[in-house]
N, C-alpha and C. Protein backbone atom coordinates (compact mmCIF):
# COMPACT_ATOMS: atom_id res chain seq x y z
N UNK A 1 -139.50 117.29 -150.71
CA UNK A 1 -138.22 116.68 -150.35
C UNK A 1 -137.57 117.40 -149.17
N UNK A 2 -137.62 118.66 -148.97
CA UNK A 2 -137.36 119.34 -148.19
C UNK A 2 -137.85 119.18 -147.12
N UNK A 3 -139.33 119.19 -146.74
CA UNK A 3 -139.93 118.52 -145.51
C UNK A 3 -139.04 117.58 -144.75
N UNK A 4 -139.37 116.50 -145.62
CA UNK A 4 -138.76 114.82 -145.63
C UNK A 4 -137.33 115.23 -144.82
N UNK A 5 -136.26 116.08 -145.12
CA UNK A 5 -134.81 116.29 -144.80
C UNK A 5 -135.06 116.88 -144.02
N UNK A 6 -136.08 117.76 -143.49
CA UNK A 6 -136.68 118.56 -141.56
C UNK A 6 -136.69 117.92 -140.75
N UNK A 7 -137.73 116.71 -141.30
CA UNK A 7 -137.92 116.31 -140.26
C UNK A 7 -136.77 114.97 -139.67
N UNK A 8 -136.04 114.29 -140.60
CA UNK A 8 -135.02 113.47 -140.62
C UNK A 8 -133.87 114.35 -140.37
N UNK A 9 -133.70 115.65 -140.68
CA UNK A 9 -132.15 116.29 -139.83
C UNK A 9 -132.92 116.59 -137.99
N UNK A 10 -134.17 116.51 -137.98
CA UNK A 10 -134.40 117.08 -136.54
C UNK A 10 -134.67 114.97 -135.73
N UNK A 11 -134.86 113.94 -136.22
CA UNK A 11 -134.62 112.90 -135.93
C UNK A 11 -133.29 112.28 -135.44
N UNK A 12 -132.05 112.92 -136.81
CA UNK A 12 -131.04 112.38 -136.29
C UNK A 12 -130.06 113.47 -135.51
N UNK A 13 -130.25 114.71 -135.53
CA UNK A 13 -129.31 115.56 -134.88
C UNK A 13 -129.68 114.76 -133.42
N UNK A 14 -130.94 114.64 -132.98
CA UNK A 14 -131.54 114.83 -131.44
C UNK A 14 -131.23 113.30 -131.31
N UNK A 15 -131.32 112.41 -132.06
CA UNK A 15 -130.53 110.84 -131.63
C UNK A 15 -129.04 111.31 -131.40
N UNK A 16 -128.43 112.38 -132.20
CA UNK A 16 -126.97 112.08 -132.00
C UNK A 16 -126.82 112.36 -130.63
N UNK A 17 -127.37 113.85 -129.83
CA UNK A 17 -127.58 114.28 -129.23
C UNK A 17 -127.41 113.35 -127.77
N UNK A 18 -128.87 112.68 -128.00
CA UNK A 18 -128.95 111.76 -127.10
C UNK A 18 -127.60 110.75 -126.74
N UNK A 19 -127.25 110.22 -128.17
CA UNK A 19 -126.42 109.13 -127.69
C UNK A 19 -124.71 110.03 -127.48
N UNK A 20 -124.68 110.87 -128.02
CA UNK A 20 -123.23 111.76 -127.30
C UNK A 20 -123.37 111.94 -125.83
N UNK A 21 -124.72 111.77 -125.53
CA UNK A 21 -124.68 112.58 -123.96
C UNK A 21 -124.73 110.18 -123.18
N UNK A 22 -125.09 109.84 -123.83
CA UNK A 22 -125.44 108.16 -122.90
C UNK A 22 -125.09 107.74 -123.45
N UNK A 23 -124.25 107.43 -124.92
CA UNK A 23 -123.54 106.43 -125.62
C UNK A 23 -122.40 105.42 -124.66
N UNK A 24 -121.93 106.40 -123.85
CA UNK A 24 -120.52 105.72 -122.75
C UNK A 24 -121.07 104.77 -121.44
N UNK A 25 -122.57 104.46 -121.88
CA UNK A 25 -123.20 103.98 -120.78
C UNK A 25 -122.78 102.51 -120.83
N UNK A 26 -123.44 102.27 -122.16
CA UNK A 26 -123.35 100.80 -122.73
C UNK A 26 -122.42 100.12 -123.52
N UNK A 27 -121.26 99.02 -122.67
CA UNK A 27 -120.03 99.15 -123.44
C UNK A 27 -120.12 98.70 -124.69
N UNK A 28 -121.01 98.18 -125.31
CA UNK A 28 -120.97 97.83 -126.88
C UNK A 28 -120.90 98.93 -127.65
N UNK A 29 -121.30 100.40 -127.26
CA UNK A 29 -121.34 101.47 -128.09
C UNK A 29 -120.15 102.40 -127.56
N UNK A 30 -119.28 102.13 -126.20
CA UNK A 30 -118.37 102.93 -125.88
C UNK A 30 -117.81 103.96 -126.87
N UNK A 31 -116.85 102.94 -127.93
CA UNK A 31 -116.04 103.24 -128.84
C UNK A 31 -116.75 103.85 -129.75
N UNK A 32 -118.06 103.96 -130.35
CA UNK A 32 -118.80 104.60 -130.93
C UNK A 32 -119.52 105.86 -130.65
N UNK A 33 -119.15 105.73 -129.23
CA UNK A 33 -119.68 107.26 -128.27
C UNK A 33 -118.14 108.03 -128.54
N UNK A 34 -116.89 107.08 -128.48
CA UNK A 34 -116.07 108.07 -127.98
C UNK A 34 -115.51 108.92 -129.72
N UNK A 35 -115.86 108.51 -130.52
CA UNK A 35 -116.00 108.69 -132.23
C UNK A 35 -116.63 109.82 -132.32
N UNK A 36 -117.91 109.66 -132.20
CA UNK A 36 -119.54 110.30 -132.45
C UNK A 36 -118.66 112.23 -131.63
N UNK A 37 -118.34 111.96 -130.16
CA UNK A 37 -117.56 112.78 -129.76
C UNK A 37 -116.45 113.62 -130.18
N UNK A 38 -115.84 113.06 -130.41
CA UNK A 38 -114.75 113.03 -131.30
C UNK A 38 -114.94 114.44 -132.50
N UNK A 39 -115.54 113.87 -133.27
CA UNK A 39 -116.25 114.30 -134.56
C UNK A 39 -117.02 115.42 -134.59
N UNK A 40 -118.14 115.47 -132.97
CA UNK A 40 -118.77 116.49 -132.57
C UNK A 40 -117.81 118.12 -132.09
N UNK A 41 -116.67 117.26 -131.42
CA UNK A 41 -115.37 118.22 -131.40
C UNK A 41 -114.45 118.81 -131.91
N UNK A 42 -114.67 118.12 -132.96
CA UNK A 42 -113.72 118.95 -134.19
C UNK A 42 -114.74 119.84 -134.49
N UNK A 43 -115.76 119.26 -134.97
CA UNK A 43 -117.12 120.32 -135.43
C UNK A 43 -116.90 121.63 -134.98
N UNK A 44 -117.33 121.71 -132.99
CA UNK A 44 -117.33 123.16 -132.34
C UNK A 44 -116.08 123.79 -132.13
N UNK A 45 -114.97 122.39 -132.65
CA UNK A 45 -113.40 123.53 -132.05
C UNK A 45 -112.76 123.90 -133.59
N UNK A 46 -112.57 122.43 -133.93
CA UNK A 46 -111.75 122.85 -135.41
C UNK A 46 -112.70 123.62 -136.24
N UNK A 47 -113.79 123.12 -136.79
CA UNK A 47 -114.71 123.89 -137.74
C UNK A 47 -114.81 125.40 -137.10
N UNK A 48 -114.79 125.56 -135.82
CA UNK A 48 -115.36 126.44 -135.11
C UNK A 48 -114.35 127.71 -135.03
N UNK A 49 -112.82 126.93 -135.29
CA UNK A 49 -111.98 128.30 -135.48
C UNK A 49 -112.35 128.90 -136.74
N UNK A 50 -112.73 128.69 -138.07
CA UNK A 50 -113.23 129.08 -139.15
C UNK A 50 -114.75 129.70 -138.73
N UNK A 51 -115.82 129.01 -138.69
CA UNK A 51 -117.13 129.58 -138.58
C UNK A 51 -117.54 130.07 -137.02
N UNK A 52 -116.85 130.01 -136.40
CA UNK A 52 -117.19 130.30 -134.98
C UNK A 52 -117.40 129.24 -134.10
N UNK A 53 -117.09 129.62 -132.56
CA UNK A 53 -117.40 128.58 -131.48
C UNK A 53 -118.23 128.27 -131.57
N UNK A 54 -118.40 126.45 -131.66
CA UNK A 54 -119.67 125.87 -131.19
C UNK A 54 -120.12 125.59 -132.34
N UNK A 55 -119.40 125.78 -134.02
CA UNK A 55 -120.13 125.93 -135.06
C UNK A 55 -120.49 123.96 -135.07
N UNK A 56 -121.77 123.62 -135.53
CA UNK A 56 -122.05 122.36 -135.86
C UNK A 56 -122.58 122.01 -137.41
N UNK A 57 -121.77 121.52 -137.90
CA UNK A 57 -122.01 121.63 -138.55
C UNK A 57 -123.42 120.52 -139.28
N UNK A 58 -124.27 119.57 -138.69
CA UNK A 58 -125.40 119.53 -138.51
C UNK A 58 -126.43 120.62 -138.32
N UNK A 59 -126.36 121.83 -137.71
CA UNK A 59 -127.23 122.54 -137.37
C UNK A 59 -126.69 123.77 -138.65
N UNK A 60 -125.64 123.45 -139.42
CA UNK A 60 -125.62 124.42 -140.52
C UNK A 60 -126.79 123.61 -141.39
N UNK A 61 -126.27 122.45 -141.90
CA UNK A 61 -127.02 121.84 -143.02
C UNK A 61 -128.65 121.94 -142.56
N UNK A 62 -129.05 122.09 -141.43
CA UNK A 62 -130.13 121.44 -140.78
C UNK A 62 -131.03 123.43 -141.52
N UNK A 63 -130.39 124.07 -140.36
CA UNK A 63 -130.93 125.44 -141.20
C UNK A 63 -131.02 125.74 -142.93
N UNK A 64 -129.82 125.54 -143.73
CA UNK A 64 -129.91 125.34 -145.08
C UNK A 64 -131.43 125.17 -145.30
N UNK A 65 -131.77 123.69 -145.09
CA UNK A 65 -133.15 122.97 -145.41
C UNK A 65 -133.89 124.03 -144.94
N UNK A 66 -134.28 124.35 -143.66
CA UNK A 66 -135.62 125.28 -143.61
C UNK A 66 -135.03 126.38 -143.93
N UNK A 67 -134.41 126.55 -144.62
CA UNK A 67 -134.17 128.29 -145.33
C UNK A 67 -134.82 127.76 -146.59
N UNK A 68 -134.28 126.99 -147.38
CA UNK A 68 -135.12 126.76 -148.74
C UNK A 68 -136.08 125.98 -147.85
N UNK A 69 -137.03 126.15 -147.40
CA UNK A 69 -138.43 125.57 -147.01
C UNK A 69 -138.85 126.77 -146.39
N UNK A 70 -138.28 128.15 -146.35
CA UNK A 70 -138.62 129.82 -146.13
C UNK A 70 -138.95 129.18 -144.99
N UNK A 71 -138.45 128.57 -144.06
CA UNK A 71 -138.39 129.20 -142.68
C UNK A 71 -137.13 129.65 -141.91
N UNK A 72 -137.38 130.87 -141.50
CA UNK A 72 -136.18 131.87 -141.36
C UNK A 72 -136.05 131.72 -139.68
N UNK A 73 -135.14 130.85 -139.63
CA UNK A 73 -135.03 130.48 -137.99
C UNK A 73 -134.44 131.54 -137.36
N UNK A 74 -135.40 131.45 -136.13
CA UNK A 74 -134.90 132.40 -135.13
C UNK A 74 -134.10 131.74 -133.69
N UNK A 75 -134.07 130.45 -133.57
CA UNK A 75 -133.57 129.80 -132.74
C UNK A 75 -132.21 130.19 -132.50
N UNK A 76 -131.40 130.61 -131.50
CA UNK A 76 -129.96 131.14 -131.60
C UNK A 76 -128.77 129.52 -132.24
N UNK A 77 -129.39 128.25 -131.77
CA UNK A 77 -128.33 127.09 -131.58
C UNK A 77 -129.49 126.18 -131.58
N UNK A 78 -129.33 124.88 -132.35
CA UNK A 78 -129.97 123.74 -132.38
C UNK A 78 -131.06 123.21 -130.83
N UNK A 79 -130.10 123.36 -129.97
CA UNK A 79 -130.48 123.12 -128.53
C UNK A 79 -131.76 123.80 -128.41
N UNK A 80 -131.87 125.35 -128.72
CA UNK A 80 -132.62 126.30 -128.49
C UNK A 80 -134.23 125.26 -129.40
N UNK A 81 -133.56 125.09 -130.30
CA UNK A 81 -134.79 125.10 -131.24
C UNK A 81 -135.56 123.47 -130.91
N UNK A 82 -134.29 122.50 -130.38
CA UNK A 82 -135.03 120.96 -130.03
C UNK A 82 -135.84 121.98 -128.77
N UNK A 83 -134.81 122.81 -127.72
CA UNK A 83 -136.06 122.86 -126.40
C UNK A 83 -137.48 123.10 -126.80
N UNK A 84 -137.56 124.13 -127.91
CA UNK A 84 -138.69 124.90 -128.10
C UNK A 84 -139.92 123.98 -128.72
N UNK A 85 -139.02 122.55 -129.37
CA UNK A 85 -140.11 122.44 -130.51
C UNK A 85 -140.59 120.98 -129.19
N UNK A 86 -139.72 120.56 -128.05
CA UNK A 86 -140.28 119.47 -127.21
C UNK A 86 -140.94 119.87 -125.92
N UNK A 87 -140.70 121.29 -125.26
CA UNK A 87 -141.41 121.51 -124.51
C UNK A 87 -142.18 122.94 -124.59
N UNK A 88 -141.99 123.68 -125.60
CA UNK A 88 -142.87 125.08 -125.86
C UNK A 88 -141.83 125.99 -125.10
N UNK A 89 -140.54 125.73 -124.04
CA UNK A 89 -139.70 127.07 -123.46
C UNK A 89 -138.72 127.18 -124.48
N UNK A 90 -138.66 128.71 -124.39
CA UNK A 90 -137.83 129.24 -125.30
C UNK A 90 -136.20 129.79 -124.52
N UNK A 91 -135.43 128.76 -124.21
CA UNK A 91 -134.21 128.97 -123.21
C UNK A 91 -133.13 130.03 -123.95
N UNK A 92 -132.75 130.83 -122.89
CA UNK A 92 -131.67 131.50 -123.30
C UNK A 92 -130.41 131.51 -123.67
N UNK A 93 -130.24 131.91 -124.81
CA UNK A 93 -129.27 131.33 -125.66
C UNK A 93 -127.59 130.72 -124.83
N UNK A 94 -127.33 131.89 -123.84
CA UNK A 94 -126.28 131.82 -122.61
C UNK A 94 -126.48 129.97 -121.96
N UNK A 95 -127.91 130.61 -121.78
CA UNK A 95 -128.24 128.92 -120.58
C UNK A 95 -127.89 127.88 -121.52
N UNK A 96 -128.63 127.48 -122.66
CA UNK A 96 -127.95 126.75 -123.60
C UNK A 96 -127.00 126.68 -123.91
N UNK A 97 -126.22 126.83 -124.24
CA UNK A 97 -124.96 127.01 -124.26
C UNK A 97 -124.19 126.92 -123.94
N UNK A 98 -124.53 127.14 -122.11
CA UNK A 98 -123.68 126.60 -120.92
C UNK A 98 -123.79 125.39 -120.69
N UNK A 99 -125.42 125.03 -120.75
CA UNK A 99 -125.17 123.44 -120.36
C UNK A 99 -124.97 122.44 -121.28
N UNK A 100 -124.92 122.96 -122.53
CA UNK A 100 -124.45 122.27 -123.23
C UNK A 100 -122.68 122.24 -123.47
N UNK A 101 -122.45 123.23 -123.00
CA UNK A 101 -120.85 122.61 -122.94
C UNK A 101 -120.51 121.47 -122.03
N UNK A 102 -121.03 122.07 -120.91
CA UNK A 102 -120.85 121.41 -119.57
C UNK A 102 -121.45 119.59 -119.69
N UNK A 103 -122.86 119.37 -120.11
CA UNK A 103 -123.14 118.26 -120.69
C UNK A 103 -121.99 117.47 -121.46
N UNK A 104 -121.29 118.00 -122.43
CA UNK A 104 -120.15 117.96 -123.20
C UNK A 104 -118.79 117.43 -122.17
N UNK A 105 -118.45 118.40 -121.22
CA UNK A 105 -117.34 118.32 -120.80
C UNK A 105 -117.59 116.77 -119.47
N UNK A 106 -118.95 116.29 -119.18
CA UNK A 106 -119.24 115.25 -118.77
C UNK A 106 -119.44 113.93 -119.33
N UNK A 107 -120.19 114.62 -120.78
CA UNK A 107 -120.11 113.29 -121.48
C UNK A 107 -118.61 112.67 -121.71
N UNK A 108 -117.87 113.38 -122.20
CA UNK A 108 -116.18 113.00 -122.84
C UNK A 108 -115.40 112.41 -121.85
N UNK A 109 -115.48 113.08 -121.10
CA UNK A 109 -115.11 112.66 -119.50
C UNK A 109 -115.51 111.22 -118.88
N UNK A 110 -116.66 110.75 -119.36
CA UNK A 110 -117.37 109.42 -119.03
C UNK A 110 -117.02 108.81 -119.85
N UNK A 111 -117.20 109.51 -120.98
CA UNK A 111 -116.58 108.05 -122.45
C UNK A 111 -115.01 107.69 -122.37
N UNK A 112 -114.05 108.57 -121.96
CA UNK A 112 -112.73 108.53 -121.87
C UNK A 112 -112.39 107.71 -120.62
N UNK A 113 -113.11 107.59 -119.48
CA UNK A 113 -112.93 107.04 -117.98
C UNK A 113 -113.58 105.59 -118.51
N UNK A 114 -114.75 105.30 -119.01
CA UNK A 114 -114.81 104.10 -119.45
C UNK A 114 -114.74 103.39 -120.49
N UNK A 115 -114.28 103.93 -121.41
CA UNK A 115 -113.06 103.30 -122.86
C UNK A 115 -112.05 103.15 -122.05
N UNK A 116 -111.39 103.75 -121.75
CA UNK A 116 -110.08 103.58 -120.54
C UNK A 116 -110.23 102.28 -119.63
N UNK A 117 -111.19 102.22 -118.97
CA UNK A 117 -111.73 101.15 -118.02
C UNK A 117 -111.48 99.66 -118.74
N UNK A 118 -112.07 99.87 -119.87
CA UNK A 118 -112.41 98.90 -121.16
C UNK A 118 -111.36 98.26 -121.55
N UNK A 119 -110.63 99.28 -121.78
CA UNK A 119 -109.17 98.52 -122.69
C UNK A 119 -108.45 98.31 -121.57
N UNK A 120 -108.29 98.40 -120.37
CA UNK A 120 -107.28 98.27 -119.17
C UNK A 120 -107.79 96.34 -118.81
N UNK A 121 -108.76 96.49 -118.98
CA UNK A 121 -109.19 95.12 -118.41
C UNK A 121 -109.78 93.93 -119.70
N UNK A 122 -109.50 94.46 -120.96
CA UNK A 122 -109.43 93.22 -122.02
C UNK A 122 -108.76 92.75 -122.03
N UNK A 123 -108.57 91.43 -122.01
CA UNK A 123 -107.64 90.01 -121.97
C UNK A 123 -106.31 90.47 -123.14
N UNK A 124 -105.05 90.51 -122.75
CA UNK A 124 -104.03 90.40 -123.31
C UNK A 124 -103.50 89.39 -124.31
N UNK A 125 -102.91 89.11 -125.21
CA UNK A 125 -102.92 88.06 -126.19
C UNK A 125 -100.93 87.90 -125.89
């Protein structure tokens, strides 16, 4: 059962992933990018004043599982461990970290400029 929840927390963290960073592309999912965000931000700020910056709490539950599956991760941050397990580099925890804020501070920025866009130009009743 544990497997099964590895490999499905490493399926959907890296979909969320994906669609936090391109969700604001396609306006049918705007409002669902700007949520998904949202949610991801409370995670690293609000959760994060309690467990620390950046805490996700996906990548808590996600470790849980391979701790009872005795694997004792050495990955510093989720990022670290998708780079390692899709291209074999093992990035530094700093570099990660950075561009993943920065990824962050572009994605929100795009979802907010075009949700904004969105609701400025829906037909008035």
């Amino acid at each position: 059962m544990l497997a099964v929840a590895n490999v499905l927390f490493f399926v959907f963290h890296t979909a969320l992933i994906v669609f936090n960073v391109f969700g604001w592309m396609h306006s049918k999912t705007r409002r669902w990018n700007l949520l998904t965000l949202g949610l991801t931000l409370v995670s690293w700020l609000g959760m994060g004043l309690v467990y620390g910056a950046g805490y996700c709490i996906c990548t808590d539950w996600h470790w849980q599982v391979r701790e009872g599956m005795g694997i004792h991760e050495t990955a510093d941050s989720y990022i670290v461990l998708m780079v390692r397990k899709l291209s074999g580099w093992d990035p530094p925890i700093e570099l990660a970290n950075t561009v993943a804020l920065w990824v962050m501070v572009f994605a929100v920025t795009m979802s907010l400029a075009t949700n904004i866009w969105d609701w400025r130009k829906r037909p008035r009743a």
